[in-house]
Structures are given as structure tokens and as C-alpha cells.
PDB file of N, CA and C in Angstrom:
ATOM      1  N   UNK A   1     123.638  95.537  78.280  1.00  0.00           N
ATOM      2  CA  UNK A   1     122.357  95.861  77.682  1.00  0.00           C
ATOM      3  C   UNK A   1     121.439  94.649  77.711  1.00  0.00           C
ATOM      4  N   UNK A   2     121.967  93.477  77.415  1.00  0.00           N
ATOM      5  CA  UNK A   2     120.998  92.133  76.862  1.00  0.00           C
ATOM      6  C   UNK A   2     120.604  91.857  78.453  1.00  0.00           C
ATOM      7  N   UNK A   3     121.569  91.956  79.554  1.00  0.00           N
ATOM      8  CA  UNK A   3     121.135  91.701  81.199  1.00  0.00           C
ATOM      9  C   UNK A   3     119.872  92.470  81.114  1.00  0.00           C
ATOM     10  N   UNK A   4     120.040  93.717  80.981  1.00  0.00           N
ATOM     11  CA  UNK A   4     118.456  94.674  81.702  1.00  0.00           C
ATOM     12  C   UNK A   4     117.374  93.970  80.882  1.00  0.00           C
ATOM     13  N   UNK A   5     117.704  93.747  79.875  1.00  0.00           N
ATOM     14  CA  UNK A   5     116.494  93.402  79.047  1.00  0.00           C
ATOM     15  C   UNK A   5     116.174  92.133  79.436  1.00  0.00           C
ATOM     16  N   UNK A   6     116.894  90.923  79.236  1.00  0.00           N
ATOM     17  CA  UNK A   6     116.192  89.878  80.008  1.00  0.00           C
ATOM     18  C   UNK A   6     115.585  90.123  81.499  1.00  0.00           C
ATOM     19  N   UNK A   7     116.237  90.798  82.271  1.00  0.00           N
ATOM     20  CA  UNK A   7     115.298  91.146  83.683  1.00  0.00           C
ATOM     21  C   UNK A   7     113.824  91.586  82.817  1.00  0.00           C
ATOM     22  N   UNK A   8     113.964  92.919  82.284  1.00  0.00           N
ATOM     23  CA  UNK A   8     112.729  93.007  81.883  1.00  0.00           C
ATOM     24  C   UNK A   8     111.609  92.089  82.026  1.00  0.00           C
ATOM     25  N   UNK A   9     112.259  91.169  80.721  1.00  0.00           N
ATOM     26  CA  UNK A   9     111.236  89.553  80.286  1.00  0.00           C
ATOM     27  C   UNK A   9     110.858  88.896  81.088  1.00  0.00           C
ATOM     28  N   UNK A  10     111.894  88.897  82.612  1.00  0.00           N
ATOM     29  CA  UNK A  10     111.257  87.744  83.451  1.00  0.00           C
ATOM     30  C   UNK A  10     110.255  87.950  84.679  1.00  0.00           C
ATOM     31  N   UNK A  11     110.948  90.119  84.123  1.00  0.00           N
ATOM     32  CA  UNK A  11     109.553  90.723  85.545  1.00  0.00           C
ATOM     33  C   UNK A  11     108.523  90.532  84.618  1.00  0.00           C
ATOM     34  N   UNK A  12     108.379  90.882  82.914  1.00  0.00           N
ATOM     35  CA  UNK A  12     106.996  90.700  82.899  1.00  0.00           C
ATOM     36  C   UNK A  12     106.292  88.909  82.551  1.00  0.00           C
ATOM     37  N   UNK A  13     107.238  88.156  82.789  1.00  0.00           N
ATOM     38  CA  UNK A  13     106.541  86.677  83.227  1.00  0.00           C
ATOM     39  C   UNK A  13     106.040  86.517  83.911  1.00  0.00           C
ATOM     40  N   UNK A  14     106.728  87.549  85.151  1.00  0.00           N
ATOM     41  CA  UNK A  14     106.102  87.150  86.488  1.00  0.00           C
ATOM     42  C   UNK A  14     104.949  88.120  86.772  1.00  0.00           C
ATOM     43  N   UNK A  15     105.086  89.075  86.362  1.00  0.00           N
ATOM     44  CA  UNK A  15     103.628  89.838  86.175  1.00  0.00           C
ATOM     45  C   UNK A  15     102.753  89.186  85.685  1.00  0.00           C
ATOM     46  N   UNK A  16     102.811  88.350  84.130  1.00  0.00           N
ATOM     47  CA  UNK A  16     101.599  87.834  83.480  1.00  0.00           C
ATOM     48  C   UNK A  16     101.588  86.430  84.393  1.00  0.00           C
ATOM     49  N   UNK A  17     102.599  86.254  85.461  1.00  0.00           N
ATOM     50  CA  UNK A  17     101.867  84.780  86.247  1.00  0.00           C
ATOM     51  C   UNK A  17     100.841  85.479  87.049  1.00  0.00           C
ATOM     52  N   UNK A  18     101.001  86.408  87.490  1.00  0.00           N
ATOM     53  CA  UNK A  18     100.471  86.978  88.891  1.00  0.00           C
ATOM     54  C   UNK A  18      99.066  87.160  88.751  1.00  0.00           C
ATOM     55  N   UNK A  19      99.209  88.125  87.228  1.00  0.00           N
ATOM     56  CA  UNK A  19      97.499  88.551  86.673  1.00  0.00           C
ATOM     57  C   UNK A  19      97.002  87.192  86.108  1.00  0.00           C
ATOM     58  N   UNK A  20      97.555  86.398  85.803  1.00  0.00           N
ATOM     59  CA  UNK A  20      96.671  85.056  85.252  1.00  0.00           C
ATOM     60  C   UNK A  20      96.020  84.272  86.529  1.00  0.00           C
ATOM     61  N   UNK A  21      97.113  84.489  87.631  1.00  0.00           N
ATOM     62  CA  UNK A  21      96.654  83.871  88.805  1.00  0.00           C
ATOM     63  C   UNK A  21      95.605  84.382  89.621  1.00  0.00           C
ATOM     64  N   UNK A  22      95.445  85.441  89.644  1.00  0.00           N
ATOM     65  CA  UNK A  22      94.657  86.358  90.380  1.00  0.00           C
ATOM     66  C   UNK A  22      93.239  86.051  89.453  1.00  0.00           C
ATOM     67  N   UNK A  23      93.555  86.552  87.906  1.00  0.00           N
ATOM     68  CA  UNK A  23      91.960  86.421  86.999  1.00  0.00           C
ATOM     69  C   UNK A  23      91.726  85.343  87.660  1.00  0.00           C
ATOM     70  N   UNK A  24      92.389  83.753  87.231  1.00  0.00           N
ATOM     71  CA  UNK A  24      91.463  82.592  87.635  1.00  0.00           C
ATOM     72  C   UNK A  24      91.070  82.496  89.004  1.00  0.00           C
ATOM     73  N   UNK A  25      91.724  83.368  90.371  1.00  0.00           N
ATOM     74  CA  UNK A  25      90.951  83.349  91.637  1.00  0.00           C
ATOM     75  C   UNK A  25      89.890  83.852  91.488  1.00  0.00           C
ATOM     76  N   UNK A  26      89.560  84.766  90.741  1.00  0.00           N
ATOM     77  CA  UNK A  26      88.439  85.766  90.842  1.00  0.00           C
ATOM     78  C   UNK A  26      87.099  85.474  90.003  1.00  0.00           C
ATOM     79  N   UNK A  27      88.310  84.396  88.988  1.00  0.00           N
ATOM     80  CA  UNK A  27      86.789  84.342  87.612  1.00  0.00           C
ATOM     81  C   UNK A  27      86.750  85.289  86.359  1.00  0.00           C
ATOM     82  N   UNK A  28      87.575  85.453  86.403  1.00  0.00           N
ATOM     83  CA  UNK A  28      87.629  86.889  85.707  1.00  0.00           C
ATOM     84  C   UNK A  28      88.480  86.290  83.894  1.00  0.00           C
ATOM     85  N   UNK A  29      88.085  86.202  83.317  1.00  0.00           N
ATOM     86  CA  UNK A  29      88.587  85.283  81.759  1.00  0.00           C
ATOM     87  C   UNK A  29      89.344  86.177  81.139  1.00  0.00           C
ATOM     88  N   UNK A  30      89.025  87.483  80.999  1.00  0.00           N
ATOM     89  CA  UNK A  30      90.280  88.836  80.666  1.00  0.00           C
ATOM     90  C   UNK A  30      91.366  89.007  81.497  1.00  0.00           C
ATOM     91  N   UNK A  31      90.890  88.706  82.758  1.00  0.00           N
ATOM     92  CA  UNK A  31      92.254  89.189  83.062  1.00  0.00           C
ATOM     93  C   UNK A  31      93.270  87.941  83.013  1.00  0.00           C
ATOM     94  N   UNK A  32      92.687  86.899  83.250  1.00  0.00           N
ATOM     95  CA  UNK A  32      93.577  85.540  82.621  1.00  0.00           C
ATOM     96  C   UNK A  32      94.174  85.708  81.761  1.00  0.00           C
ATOM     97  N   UNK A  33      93.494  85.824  80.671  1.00  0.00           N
ATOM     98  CA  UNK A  33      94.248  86.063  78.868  1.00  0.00           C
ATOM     99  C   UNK A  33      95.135  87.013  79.234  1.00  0.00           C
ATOM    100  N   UNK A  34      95.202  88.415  79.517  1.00  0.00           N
ATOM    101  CA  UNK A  34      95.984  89.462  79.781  1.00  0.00           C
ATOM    102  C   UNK A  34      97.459  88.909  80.394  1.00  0.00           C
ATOM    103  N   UNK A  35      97.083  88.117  81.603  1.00  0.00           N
ATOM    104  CA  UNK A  35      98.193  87.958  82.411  1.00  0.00           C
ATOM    105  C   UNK A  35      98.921  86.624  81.358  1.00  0.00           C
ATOM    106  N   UNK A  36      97.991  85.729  80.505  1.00  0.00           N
ATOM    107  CA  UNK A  36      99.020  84.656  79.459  1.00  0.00           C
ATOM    108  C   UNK A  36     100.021  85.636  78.383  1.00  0.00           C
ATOM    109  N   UNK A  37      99.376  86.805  78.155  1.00  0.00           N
ATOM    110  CA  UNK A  37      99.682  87.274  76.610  1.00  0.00           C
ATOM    111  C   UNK A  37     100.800  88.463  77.326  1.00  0.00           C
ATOM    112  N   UNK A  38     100.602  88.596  78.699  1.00  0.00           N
ATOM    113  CA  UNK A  38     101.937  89.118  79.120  1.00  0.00           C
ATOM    114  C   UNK A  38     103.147  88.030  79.564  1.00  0.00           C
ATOM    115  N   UNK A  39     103.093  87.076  79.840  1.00  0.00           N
ATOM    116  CA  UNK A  39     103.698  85.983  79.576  1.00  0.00           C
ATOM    117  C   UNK A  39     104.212  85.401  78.475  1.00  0.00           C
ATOM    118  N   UNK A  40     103.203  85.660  77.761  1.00  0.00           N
ATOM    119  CA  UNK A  40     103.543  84.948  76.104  1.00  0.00           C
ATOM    120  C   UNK A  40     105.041  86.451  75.753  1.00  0.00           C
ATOM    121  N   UNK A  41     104.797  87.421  75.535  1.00  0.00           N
ATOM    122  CA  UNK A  41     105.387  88.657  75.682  1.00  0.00           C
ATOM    123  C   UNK A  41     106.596  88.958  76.201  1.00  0.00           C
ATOM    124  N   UNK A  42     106.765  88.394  77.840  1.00  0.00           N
ATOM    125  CA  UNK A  42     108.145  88.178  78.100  1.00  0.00           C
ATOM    126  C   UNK A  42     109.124  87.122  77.646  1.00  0.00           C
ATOM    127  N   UNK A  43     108.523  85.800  77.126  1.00  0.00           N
ATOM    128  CA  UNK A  43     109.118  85.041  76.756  1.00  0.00           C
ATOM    129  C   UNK A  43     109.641  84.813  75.261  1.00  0.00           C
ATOM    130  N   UNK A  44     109.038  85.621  74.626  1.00  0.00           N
ATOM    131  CA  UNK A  44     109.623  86.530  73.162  1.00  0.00           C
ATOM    132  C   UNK A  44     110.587  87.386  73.515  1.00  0.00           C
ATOM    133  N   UNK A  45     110.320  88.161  74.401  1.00  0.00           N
ATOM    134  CA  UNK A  45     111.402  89.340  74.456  1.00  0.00           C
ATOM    135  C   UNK A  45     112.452  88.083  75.302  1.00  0.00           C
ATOM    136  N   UNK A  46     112.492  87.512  75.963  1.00  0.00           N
ATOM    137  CA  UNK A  46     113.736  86.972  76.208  1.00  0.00           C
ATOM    138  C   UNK A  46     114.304  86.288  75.330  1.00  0.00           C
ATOM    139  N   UNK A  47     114.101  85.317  74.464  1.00  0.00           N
ATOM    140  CA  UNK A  47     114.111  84.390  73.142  1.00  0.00           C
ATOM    141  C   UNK A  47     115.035  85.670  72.195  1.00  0.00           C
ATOM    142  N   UNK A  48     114.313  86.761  72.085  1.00  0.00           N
ATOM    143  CA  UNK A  48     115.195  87.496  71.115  1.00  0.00           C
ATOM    144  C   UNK A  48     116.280  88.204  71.650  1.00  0.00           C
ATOM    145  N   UNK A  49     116.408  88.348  72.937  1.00  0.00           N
ATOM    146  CA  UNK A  49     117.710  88.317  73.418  1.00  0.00           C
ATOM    147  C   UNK A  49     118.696  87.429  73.521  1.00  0.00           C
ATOM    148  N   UNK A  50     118.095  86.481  73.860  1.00  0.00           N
ATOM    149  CA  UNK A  50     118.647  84.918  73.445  1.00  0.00           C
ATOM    150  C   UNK A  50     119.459  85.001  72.113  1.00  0.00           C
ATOM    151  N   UNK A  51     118.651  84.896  71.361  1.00  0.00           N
ATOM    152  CA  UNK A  51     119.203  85.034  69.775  1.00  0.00           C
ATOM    153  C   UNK A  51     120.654  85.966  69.526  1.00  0.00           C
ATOM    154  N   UNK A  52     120.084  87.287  70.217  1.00  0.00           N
ATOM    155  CA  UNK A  52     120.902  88.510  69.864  1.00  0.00           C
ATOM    156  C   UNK A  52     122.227  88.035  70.636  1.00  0.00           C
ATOM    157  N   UNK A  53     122.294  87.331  71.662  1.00  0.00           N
ATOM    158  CA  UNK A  53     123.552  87.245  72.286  1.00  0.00           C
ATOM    159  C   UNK A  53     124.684  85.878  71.302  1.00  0.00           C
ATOM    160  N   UNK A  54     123.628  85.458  70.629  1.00  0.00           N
ATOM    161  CA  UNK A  54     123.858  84.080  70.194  1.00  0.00           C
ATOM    162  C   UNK A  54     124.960  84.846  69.358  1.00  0.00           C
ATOM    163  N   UNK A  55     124.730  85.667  68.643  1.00  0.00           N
ATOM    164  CA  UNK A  55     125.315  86.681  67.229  1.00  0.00           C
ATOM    165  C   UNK A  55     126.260  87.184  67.568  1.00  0.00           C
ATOM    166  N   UNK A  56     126.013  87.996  69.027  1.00  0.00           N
ATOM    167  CA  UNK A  56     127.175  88.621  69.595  1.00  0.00           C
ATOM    168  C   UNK A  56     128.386  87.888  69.985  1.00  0.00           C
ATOM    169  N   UNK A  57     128.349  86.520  70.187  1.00  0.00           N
ATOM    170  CA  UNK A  57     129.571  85.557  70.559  1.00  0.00           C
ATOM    171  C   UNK A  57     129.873  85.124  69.464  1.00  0.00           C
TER     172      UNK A  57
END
């Protein structure tokens, strides 16, 4: 269970790199923030998997 879910976290890191990267090609200041706060987002959801496995051992 904690595997799928960290994949999750690190596709959507790499999603919020992609859209942060793309906003700042374009100029675009929303879609920047969008692509950080999906970043910020995966790296919580991995952290609390983190945690949860910590408990489980």
C-alpha cells in the first residue's frame, strides 16, 4: 500500500516540476504557483507515508 502511494507523491512532484517549469517558460505566475503547491503536495503525501511506515516497523 505505502509503495503505490509514494509513487503517487513523486508523479505528482514531477507534475508540479513540469507545470512550474512550463508557467516560468511562458510567464505565466499561476501556473508556477500551481505547479509549487503541487509539489509542495507530493512531498507531504510522501513525508506521511514516511511517518506511517516509521509506525509500521
Amino acid at each position: 500500500m505505502s509503495g503505490t502511494e509514494k509513487s503517487k507523491a513523486h508523479a505528482e512532484q514531477a507534475k508540479g516540476k513540469v507545470k512550474e517549469t512550463v508557467g516560468r517558460a511562458v510567464g505565466n505566475e499561476r501556473m508556477t504557483a500551481e505547479g509549487r503547491a503541487e509539489q509542495a503536495k507530493g512531498h507531504a503525501r510522501h513525508a506521511k507515508e514516511d511517518i506511517k511506515d516509521t509506525f509500521r516497523n
